[in-house]
C-alpha atoms as a PDB file:
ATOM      1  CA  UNK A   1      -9.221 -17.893 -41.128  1.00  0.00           C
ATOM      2  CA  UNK A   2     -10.532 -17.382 -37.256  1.00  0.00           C
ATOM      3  CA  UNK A   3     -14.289 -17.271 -36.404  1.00  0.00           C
ATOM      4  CA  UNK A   4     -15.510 -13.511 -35.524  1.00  0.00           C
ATOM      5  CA  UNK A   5     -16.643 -15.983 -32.592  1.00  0.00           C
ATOM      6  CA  UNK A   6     -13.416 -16.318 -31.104  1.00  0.00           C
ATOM      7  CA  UNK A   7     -13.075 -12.719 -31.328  1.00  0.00           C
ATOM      8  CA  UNK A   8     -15.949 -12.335 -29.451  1.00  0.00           C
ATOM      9  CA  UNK A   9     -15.076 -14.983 -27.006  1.00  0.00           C
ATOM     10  CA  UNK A  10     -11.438 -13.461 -26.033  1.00  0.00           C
ATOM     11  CA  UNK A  11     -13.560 -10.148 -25.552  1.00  0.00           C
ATOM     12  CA  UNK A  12     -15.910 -11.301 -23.279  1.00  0.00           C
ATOM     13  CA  UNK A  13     -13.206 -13.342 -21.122  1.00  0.00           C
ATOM     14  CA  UNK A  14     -11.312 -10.127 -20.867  1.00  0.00           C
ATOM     15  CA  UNK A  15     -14.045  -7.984 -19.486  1.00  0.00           C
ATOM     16  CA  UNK A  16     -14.748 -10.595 -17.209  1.00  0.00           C
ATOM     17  CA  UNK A  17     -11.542 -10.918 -16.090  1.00  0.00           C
ATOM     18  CA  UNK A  18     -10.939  -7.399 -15.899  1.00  0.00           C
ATOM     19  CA  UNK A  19     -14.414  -6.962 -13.512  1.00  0.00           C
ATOM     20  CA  UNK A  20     -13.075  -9.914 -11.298  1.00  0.00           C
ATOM     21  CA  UNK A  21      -9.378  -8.154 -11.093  1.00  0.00           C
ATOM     22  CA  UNK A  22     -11.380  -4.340  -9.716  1.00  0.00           C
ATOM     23  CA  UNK A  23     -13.592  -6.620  -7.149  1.00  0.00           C
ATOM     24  CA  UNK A  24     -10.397  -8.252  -5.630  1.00  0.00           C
ATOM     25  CA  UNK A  25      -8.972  -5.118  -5.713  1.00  0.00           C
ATOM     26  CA  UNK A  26     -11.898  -3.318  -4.130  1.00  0.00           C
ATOM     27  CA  UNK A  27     -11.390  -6.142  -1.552  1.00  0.00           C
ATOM     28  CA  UNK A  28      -7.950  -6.287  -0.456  1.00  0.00           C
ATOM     29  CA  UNK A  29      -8.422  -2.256  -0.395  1.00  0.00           C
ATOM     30  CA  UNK A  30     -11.102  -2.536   2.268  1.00  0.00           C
ATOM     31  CA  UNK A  31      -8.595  -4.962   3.889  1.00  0.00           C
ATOM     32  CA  UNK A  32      -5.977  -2.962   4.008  1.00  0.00           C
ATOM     33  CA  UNK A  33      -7.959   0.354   5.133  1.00  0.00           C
ATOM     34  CA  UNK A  34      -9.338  -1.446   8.104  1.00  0.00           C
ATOM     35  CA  UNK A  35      -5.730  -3.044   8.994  1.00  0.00           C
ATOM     36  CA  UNK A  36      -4.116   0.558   8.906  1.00  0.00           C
ATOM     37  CA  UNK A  37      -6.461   2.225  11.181  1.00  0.00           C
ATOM     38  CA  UNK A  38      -6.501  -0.874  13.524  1.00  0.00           C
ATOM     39  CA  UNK A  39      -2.754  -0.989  13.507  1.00  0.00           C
ATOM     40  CA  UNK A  40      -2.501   3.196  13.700  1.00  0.00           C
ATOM     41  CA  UNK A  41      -4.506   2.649  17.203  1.00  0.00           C
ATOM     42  CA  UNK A  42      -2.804   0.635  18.593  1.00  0.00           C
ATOM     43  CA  UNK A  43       0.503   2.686  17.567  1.00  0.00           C
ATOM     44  CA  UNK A  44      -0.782   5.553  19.414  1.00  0.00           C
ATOM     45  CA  UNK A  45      -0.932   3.549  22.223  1.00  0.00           C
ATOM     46  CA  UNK A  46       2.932   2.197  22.834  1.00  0.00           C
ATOM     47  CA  UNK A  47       4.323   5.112  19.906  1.00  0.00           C
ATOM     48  CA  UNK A  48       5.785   7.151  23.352  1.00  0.00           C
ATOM     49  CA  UNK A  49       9.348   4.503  23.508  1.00  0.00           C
ATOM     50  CA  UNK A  50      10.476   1.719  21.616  1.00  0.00           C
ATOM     51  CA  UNK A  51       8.994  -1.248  23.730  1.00  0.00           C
ATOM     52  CA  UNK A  52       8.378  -4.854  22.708  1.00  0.00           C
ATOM     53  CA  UNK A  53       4.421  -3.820  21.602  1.00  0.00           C
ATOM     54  CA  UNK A  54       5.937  -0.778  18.881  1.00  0.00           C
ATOM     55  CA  UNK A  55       8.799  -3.417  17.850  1.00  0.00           C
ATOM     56  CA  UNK A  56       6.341  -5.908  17.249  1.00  0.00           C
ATOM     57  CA  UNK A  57       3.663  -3.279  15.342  1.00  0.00           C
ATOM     58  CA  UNK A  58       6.667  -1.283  13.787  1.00  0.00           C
ATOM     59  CA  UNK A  59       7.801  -4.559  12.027  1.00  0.00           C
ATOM     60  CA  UNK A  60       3.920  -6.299  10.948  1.00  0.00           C
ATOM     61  CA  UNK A  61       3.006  -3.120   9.253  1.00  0.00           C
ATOM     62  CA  UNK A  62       5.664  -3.697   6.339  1.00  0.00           C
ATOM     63  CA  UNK A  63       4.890  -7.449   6.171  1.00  0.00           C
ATOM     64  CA  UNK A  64       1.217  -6.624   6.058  1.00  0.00           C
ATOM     65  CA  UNK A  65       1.881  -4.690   2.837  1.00  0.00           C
ATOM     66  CA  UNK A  66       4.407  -7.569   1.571  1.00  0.00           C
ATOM     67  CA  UNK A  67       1.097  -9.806   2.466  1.00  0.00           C
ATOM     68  CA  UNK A  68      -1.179  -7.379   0.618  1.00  0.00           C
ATOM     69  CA  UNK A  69       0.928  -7.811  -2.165  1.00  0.00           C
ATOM     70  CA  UNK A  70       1.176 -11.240  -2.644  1.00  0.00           C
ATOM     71  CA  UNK A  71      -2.878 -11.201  -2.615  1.00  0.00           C
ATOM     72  CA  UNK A  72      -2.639  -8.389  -5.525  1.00  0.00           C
ATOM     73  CA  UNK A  73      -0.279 -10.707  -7.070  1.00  0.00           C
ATOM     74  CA  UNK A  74      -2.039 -13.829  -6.947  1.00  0.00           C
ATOM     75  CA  UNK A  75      -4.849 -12.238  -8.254  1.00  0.00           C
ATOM     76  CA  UNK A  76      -3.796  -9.763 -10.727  1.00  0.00           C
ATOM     77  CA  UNK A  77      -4.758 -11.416 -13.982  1.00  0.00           C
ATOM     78  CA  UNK A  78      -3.560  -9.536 -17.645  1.00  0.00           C
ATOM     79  CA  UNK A  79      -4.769  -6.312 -16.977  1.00  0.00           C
ATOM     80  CA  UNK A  80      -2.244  -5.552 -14.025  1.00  0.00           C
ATOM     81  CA  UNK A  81       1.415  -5.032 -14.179  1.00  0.00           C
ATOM     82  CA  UNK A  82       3.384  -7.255 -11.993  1.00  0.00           C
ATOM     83  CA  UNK A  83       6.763  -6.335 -12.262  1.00  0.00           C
ATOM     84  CA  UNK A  84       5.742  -3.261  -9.608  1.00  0.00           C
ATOM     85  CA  UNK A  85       4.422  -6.126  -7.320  1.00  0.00           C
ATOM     86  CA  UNK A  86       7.820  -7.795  -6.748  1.00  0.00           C
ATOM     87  CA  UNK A  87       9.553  -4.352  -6.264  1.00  0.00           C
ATOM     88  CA  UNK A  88       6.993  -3.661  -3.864  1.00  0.00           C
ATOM     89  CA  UNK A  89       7.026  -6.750  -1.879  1.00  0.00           C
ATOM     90  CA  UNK A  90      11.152  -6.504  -1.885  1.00  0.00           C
ATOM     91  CA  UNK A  91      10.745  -3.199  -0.373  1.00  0.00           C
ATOM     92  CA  UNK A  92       8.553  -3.993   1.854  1.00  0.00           C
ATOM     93  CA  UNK A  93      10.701  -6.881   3.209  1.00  0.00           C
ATOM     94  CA  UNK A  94      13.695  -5.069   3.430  1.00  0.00           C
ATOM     95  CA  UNK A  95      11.714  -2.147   5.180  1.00  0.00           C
ATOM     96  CA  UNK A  96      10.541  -5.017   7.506  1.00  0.00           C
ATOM     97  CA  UNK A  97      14.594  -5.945   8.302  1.00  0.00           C
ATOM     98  CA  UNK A  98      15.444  -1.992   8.804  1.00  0.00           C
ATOM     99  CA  UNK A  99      13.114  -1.506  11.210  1.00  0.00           C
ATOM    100  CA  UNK A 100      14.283  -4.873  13.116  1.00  0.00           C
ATOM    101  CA  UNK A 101      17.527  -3.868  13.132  1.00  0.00           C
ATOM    102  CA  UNK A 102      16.815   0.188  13.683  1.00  0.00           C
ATOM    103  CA  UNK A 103      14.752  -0.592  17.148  1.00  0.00           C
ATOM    104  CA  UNK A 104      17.829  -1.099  19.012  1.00  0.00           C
ATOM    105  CA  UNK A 105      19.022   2.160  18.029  1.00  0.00           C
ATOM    106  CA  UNK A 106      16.509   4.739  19.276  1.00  0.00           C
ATOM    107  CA  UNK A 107      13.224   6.435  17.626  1.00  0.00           C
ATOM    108  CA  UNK A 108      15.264   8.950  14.768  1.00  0.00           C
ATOM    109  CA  UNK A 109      17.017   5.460  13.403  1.00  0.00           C
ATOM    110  CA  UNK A 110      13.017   4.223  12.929  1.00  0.00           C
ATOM    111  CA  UNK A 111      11.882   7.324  11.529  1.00  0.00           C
ATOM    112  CA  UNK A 112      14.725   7.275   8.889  1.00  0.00           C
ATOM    113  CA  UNK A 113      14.069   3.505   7.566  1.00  0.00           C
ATOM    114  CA  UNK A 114      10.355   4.379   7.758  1.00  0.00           C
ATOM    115  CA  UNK A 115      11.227   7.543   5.576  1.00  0.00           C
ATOM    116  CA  UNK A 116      13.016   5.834   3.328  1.00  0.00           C
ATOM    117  CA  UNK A 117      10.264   3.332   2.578  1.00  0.00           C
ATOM    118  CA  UNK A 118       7.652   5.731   2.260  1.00  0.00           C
ATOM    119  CA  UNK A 119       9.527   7.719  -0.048  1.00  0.00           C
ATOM    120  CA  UNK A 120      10.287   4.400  -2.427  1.00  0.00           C
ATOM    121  CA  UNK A 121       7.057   2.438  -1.665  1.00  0.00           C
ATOM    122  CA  UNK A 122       5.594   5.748  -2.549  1.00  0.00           C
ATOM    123  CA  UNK A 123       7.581   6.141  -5.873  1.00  0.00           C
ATOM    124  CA  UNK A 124       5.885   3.005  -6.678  1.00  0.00           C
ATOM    125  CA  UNK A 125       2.674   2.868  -6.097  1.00  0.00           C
ATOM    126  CA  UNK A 126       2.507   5.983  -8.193  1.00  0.00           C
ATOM    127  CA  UNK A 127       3.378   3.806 -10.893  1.00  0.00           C
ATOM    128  CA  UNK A 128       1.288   1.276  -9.856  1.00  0.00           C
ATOM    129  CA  UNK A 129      -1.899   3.907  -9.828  1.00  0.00           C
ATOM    130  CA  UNK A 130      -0.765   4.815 -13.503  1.00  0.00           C
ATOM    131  CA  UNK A 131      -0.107   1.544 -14.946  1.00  0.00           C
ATOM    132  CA  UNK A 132      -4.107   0.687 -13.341  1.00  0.00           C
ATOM    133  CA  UNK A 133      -5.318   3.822 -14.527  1.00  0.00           C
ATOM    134  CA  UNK A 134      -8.372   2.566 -16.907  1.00  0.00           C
ATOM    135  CA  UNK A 135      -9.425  -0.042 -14.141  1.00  0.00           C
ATOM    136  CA  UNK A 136     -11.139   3.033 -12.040  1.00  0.00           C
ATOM    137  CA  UNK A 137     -10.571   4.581  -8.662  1.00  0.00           C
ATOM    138  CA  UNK A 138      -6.791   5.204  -9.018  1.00  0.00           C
ATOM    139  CA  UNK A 139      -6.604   8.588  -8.661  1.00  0.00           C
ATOM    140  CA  UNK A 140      -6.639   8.630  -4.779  1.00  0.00           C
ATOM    141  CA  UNK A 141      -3.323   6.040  -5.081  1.00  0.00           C
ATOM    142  CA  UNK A 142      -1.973   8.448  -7.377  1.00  0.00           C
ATOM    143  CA  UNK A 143      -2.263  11.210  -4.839  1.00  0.00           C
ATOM    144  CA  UNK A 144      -1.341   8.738  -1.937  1.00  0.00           C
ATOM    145  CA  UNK A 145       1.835   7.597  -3.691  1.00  0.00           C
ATOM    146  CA  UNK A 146       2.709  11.096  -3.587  1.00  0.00           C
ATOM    147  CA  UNK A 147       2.035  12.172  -0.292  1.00  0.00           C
ATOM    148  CA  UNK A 148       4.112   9.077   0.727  1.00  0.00           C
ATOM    149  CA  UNK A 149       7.033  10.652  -0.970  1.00  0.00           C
ATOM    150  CA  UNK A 150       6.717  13.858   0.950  1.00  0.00           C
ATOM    151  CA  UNK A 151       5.575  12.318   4.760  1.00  0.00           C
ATOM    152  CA  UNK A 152       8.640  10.154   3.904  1.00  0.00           C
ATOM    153  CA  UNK A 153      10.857  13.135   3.274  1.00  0.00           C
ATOM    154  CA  UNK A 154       9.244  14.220   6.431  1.00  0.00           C
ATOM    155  CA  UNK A 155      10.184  11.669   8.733  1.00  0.00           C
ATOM    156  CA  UNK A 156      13.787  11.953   7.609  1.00  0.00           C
ATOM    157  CA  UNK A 157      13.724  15.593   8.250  1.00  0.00           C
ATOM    158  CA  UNK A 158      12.238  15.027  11.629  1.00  0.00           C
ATOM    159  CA  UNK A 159      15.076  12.302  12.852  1.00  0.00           C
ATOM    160  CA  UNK A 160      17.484  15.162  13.189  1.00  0.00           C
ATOM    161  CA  UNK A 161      15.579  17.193  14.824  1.00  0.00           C
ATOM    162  CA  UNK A 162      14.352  17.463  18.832  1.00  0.00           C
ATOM    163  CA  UNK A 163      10.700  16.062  18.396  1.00  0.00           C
ATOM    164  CA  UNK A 164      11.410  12.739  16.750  1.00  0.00           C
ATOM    165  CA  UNK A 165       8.438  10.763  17.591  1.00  0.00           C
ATOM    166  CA  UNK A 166       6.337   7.558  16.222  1.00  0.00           C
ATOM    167  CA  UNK A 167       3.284   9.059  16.509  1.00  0.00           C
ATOM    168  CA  UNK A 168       4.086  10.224  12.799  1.00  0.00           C
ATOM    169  CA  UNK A 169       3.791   6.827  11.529  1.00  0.00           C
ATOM    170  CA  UNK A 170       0.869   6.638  12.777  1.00  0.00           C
ATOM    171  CA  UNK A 171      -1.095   9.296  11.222  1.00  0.00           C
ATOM    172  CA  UNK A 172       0.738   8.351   8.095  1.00  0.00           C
ATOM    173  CA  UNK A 173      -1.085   5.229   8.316  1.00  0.00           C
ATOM    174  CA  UNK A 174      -4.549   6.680   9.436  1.00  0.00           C
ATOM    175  CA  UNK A 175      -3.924   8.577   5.623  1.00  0.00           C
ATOM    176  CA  UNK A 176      -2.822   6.081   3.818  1.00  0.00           C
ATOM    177  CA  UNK A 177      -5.989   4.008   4.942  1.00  0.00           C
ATOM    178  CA  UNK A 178      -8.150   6.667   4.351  1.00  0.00           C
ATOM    179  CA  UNK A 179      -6.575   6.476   0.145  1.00  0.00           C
ATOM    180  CA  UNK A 180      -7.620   2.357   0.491  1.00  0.00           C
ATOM    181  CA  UNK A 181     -10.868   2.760   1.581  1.00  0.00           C
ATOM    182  CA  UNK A 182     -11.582   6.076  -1.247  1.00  0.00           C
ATOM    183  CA  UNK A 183      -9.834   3.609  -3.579  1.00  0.00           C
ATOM    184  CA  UNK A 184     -11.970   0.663  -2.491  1.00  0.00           C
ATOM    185  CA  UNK A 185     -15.549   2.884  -3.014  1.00  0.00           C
ATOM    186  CA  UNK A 186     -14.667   3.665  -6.352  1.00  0.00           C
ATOM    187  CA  UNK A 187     -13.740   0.641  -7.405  1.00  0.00           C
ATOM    188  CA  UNK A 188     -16.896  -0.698  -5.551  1.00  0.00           C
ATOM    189  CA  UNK A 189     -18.916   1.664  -8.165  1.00  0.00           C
ATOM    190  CA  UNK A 190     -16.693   0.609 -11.016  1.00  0.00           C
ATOM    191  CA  UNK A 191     -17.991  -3.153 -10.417  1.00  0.00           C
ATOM    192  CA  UNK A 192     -21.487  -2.463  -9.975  1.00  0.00           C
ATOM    193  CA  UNK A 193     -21.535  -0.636 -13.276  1.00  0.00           C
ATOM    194  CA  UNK A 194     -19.642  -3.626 -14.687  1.00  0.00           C
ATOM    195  CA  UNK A 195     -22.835  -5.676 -14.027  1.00  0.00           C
END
């Protein structure tokens, strides 16, 4: 027969797990908002031709996220699904190879890798934002994810056409920040309450 203790125990090591999981969280959100406005910057900058300075952002921005995601992994303790982690992180490295290898053939070959890793990397943070649902502040990945889909989409659409131009990327960034650092308050709130 188990103590009620126990029972008690396991509770109270969940909810403190659970607060420390939304205050990493909250953290590597911050992170990352501050990275993609940094990085969107500097894209503006160099985003006119392909040049050594875009290569080199064009290429950290994906292993950034692969980065990011081995912190969410690392810290994600029972109350976050990891099995979107490693999809991420192997989308985010083979984004990271396309865009190598798409640099030496012009702007609309960048726009269509970059497409198709919004699009997928958007599919699944969607279902990273519903699997994370209860810990708070998902909603604004939710929408993200899906506006990833669509700006993805977008820059596929815009390869073929006469104004292909990296500038995109950048404001896709500037938004996708702007979902990290919404993200990031709530959770922020979510943890204080948890106190």
């Amino acid at each position: 027969m188990s103590s009620p203790f126990a029972t008690d125990a396991r509770d109270i090591e969940t909810v403190t797990e659970a607060a420390r999981d939304t205050r990493t969280l909250r953290n590597l959100y911050y992170v990352r908002f501050g990275f993609a406005i940094v990085w969107a910057v500097l894209m503006m900058t160099v985003a006119k031709t392909i040049s050594p300075g875009t290569i080199a952002l064009l290429v950290i921005y994906p292993l950034f996220d692969v980065a990011a995601a081995v912190v969410d992994f690392r810290s994600s303790g029972s109350t976050r699904a990891k099995t979107p982690l490693y999809i991420n992180m192997g989308l985010s490295l083979l984004a990271t190879i396309g865009l190598a290898v798409a640099v030496s053939s012009g702007i609309p070959n960048v726009l269509r890798v970059w497409g198709i890793w919004a699009i997928t990397a958007g599919i699944v943070q969607l279902a990273v934002a519903i699997l994370r649902y209860r810990l708070g502040g998902q909603w604004a990945m939710i929408l993200s994810g899906g506006i990833s889909v669509l700006a993805g989409s977008s820059f596929i659409a815009m390869a073929g056409g006469p104004k292909a131009a990296l500038t995109s990327v950048a404001g896709y960034a500037v938004l996708g920040g702007v979902f990290f650092l919404i993200s990031a308050i709530r959770l922020h709130r979510v943890a204080a309450k948890a106190k």
